[in-house]
C-alpha atoms as a PDB file:
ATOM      1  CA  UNK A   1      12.026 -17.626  -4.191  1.00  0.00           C
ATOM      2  CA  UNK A   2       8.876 -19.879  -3.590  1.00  0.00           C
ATOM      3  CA  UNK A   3       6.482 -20.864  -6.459  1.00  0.00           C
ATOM      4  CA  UNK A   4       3.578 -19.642  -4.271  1.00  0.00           C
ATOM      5  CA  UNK A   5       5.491 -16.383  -4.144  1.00  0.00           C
ATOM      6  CA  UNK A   6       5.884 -15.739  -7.499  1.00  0.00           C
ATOM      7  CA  UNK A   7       3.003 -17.143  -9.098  1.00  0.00           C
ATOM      8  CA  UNK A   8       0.932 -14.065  -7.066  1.00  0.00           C
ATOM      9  CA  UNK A   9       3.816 -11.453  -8.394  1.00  0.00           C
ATOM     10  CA  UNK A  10       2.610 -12.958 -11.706  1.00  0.00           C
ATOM     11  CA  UNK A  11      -0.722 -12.538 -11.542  1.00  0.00           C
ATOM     12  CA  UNK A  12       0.178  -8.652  -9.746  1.00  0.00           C
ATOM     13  CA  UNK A  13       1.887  -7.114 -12.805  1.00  0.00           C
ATOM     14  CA  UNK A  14      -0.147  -4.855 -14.765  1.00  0.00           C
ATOM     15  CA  UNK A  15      -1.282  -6.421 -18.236  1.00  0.00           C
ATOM     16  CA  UNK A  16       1.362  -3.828 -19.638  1.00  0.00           C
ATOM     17  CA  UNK A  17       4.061  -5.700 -17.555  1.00  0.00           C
ATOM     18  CA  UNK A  18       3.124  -8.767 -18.466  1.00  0.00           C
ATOM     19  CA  UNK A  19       5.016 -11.267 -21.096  1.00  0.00           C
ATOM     20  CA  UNK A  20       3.244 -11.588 -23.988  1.00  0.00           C
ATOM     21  CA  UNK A  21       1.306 -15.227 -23.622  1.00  0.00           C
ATOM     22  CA  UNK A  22       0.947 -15.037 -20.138  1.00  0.00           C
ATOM     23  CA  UNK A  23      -2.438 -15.529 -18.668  1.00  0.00           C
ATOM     24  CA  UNK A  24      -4.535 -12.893 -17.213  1.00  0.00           C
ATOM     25  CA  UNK A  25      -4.715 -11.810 -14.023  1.00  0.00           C
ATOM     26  CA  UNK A  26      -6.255 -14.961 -11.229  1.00  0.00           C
ATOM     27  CA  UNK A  27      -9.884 -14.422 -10.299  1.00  0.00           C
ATOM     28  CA  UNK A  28     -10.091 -12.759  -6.280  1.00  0.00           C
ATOM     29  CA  UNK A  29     -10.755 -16.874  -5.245  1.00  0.00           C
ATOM     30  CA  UNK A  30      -7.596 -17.804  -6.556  1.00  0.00           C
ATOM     31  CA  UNK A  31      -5.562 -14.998  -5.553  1.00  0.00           C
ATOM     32  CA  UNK A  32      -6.651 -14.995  -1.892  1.00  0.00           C
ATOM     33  CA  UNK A  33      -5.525 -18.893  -1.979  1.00  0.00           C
ATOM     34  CA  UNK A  34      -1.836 -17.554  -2.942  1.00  0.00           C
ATOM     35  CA  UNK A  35      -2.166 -15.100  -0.457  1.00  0.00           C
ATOM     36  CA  UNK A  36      -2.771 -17.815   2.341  1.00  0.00           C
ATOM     37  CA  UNK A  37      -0.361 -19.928   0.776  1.00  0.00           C
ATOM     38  CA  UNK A  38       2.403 -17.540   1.303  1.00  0.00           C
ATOM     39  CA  UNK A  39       1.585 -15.810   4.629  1.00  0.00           C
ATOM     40  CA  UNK A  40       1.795 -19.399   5.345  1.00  0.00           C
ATOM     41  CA  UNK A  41       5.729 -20.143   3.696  1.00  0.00           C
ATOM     42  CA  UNK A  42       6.750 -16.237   4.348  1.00  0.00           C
ATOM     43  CA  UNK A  43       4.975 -14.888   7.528  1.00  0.00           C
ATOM     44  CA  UNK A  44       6.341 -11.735   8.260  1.00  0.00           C
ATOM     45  CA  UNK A  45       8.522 -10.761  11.592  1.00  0.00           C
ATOM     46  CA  UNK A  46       8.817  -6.848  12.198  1.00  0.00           C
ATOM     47  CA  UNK A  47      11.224  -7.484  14.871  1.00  0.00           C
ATOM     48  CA  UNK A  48      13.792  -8.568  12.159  1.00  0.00           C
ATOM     49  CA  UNK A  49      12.128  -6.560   9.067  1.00  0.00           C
ATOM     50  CA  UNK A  50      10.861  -3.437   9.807  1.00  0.00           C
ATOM     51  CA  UNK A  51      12.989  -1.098   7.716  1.00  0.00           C
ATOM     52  CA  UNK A  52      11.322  -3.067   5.058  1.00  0.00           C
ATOM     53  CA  UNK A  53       8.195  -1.482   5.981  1.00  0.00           C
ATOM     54  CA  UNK A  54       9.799   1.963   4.447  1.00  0.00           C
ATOM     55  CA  UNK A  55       8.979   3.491   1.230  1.00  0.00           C
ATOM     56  CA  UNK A  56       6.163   3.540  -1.357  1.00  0.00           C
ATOM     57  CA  UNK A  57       3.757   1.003  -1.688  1.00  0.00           C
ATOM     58  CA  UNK A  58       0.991   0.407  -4.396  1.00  0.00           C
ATOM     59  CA  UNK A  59      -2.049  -1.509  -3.760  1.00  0.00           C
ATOM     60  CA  UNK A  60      -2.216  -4.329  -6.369  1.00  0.00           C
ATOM     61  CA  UNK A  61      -4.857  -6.837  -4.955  1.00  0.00           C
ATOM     62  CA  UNK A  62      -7.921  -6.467  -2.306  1.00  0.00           C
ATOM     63  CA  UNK A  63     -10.193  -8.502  -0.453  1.00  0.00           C
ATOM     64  CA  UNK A  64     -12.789  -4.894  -0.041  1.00  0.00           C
ATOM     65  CA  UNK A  65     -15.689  -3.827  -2.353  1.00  0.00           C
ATOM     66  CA  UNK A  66     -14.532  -0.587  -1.348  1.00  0.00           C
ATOM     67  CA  UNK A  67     -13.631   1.032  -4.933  1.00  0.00           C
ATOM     68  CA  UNK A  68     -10.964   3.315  -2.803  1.00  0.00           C
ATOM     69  CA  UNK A  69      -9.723  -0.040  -1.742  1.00  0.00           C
ATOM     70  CA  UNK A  70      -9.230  -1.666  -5.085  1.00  0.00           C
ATOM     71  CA  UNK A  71      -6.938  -1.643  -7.360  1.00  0.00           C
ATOM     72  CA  UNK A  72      -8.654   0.450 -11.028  1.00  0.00           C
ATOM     73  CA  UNK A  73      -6.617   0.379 -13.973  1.00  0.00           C
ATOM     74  CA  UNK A  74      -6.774   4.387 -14.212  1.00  0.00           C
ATOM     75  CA  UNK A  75      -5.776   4.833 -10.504  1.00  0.00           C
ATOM     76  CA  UNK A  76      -2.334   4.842  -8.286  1.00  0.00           C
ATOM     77  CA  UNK A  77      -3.517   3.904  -4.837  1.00  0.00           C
ATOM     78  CA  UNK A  78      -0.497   4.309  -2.767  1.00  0.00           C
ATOM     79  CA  UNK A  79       0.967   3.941   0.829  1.00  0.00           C
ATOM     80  CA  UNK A  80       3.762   5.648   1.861  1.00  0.00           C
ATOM     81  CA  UNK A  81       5.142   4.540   5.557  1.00  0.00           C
ATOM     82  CA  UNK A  82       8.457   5.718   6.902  1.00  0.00           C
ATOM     83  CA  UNK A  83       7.906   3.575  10.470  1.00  0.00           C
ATOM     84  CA  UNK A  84      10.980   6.044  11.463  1.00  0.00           C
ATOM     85  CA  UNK A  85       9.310   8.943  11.778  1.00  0.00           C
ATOM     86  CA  UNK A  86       5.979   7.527  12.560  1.00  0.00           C
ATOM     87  CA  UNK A  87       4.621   8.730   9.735  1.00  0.00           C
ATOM     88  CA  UNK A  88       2.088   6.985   6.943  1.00  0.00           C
ATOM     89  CA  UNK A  89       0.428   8.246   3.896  1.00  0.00           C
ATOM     90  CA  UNK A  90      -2.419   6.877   2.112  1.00  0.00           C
ATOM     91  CA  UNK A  91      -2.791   8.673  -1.810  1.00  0.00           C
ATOM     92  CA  UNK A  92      -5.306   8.304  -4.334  1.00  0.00           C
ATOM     93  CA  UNK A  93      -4.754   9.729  -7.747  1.00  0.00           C
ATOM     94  CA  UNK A  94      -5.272   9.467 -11.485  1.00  0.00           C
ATOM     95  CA  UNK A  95      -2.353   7.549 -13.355  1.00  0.00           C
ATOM     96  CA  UNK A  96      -0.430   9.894 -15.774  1.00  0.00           C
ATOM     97  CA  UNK A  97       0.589  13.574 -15.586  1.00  0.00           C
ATOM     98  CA  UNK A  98      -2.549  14.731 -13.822  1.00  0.00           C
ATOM     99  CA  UNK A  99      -1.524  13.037 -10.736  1.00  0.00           C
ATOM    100  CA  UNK A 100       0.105  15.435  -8.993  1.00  0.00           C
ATOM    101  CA  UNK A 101      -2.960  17.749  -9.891  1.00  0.00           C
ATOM    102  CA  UNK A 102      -5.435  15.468  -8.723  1.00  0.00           C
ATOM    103  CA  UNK A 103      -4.486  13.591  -5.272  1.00  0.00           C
ATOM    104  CA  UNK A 104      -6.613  12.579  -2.355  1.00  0.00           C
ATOM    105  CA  UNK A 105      -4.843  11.990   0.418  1.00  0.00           C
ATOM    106  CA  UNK A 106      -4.990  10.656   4.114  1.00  0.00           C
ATOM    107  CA  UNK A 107      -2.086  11.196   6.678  1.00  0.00           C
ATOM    108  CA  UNK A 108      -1.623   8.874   9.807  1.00  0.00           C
ATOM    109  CA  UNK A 109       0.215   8.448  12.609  1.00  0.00           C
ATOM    110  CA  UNK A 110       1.889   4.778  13.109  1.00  0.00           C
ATOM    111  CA  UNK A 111       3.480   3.100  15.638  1.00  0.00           C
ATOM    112  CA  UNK A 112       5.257  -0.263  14.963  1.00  0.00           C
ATOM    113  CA  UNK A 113       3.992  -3.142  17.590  1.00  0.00           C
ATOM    114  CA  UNK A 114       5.986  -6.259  16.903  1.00  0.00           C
ATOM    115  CA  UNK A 115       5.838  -9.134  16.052  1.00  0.00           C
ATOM    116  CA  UNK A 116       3.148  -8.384  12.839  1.00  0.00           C
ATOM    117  CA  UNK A 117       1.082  -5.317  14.150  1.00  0.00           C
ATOM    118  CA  UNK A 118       1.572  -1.626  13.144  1.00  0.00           C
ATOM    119  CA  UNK A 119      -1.170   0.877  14.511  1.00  0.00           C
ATOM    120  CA  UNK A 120      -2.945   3.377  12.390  1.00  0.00           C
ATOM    121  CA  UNK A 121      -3.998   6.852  13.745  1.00  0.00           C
ATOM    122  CA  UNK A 122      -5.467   9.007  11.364  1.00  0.00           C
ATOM    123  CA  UNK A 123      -4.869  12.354  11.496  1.00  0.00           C
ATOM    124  CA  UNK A 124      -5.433  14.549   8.448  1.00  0.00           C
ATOM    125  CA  UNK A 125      -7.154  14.024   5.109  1.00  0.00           C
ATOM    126  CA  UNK A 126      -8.037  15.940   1.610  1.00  0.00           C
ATOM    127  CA  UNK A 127      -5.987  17.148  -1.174  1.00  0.00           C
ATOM    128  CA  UNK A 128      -2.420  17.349  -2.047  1.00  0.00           C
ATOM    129  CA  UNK A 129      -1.819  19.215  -5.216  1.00  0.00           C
ATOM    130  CA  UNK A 130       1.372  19.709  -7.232  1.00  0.00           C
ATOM    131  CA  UNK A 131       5.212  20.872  -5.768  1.00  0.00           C
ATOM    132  CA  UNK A 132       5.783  24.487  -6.753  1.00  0.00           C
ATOM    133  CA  UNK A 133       9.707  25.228  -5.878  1.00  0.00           C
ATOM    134  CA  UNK A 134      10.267  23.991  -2.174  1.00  0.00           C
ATOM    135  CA  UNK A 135       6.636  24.180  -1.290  1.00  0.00           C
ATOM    136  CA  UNK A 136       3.588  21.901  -2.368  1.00  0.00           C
ATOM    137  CA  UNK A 137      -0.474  22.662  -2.036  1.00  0.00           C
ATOM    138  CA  UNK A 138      -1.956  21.239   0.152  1.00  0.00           C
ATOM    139  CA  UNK A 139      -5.578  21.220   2.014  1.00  0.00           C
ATOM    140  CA  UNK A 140      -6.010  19.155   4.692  1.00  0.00           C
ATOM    141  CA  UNK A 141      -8.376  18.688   7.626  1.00  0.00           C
ATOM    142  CA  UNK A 142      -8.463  17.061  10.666  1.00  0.00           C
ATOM    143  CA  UNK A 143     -10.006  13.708  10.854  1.00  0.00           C
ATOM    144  CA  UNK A 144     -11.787  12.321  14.003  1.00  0.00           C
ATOM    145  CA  UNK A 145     -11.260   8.622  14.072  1.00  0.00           C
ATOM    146  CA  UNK A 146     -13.826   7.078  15.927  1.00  0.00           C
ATOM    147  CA  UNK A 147     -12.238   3.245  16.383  1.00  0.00           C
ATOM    148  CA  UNK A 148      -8.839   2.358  16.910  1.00  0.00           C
ATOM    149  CA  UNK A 149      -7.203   0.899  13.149  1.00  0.00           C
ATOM    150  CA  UNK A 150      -4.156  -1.084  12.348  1.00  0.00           C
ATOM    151  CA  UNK A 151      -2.621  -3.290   9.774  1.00  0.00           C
ATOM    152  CA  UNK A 152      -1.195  -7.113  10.815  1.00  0.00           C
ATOM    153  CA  UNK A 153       1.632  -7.062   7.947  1.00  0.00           C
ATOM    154  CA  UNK A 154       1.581 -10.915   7.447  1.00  0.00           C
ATOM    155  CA  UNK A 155       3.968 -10.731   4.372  1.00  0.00           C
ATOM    156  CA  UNK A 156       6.803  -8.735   4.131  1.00  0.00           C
ATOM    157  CA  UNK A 157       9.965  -8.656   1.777  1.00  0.00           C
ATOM    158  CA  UNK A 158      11.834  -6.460  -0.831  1.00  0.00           C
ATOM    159  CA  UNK A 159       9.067  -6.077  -3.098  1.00  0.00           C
ATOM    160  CA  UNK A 160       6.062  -7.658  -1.679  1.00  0.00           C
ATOM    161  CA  UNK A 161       3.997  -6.925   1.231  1.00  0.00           C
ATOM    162  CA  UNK A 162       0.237  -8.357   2.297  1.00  0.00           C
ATOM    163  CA  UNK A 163      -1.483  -7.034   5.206  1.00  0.00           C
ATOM    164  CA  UNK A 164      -4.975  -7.603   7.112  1.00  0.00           C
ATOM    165  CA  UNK A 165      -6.383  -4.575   8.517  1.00  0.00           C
ATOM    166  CA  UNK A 166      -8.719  -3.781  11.334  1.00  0.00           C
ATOM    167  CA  UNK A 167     -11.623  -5.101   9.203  1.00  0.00           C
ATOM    168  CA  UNK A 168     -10.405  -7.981   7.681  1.00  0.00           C
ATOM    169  CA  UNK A 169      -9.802  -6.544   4.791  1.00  0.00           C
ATOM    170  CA  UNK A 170      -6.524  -8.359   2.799  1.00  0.00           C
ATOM    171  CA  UNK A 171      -4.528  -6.026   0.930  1.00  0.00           C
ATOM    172  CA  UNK A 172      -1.018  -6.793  -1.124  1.00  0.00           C
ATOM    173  CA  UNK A 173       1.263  -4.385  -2.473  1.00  0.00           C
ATOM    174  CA  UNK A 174       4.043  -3.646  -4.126  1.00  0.00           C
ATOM    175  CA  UNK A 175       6.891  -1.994  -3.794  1.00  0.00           C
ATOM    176  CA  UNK A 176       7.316   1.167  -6.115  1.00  0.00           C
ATOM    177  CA  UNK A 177      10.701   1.749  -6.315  1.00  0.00           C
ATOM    178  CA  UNK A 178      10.518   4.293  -8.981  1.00  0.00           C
ATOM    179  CA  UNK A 179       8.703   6.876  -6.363  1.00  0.00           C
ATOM    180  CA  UNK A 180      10.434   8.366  -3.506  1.00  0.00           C
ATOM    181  CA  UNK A 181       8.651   8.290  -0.092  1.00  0.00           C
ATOM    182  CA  UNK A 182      10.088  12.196   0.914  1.00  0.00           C
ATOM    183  CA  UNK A 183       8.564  13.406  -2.409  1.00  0.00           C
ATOM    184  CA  UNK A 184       5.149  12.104  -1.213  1.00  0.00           C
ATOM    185  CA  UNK A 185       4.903  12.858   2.159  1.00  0.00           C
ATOM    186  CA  UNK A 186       3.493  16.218   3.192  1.00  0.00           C
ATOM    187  CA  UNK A 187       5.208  19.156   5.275  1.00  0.00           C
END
């Protein structure tokens, strides 16, 4: 594993996660020179990697001044992808047990374009409430994008994955393990 690489999983982990005497999170200058760094050392290849695109992702560093495209202390901003099915999910919710209450949600159509690109069609967006026995509330409505989207994923491994999208806007996640991608993803 590279130094680059994990001094930004470092400076990722929640304050919770981290060791005690470790050093706050890197100011966004600092972090986006990791970030270069590494898409630099690790640049990604979704010819070779793209079940690695699969599962749940959560959005731990971004470039935007968007506050739905930050990362908030109080907030679980997720992306589920399952390339597979062409399938992605982008969820917003509160942190703790009124998450599955409380979800905003955006589903999109994706289509992998190798070597780095995977295209983003939005399709449906709203709220996703809680599983009750085999079925889960939902309301959803159509969403008319206007301009074509995609994400260049420019990192990509196990547990880490950066990506520029249509905007310039640099995003890194990580890998959520703990949350299954069929759970998420609506009917």
């Amino acid at each position: 594993m590279s130094s680059t690489r994990q001094s930004l999983l470092d400076t990722l982990q929640a304050p919770s996660q981290r060791p005690l005497g470790r050093p706050a999170p890197l100011g966004d200058a600092a972090t986006q020179q990791l970030v270069e760094q590494l898409e630099q050392e690790q640049p990604a290849d979704l010819v070779r990697d793209q079940q690695l695109l699969t599962g749940v992702w959560e959005l731990r560093w971004s470039s935007s001044r968007q506050p739905w495209l930050r990362e908030a202390p109080w907030l679980e901003n997720l992306q589920v992808l399952d390339p597979n099915r062409g399938l992605g999910l982008n969820l917003l919710r509160l942190k703790g047990p009124l998450g599955s209450i409380a979800a905003i949600s955006v589903v999109a159509a994706l289509e992998v374009c190798p070597p780095q690109r995977v295209s983003v069609q939005f399709q449906r967006g709203g709220w996703i409430g809680p599983r009750l026995g085999g079925n889960r509330w939902e309301l959803l409505a159509a969403v008319r994008q206007s301009f074509p989207a995609w994400l260049d994923i420019t990192v990509l491994d196990q547990e880490l994955r950066v990506c520029r999208g249509n905007a310039g806007t640099l995003f890194v996640l990580l890998r959520r393990p703990d949350l299954c991608a069929a759970e998420l993803l609506p009917a």
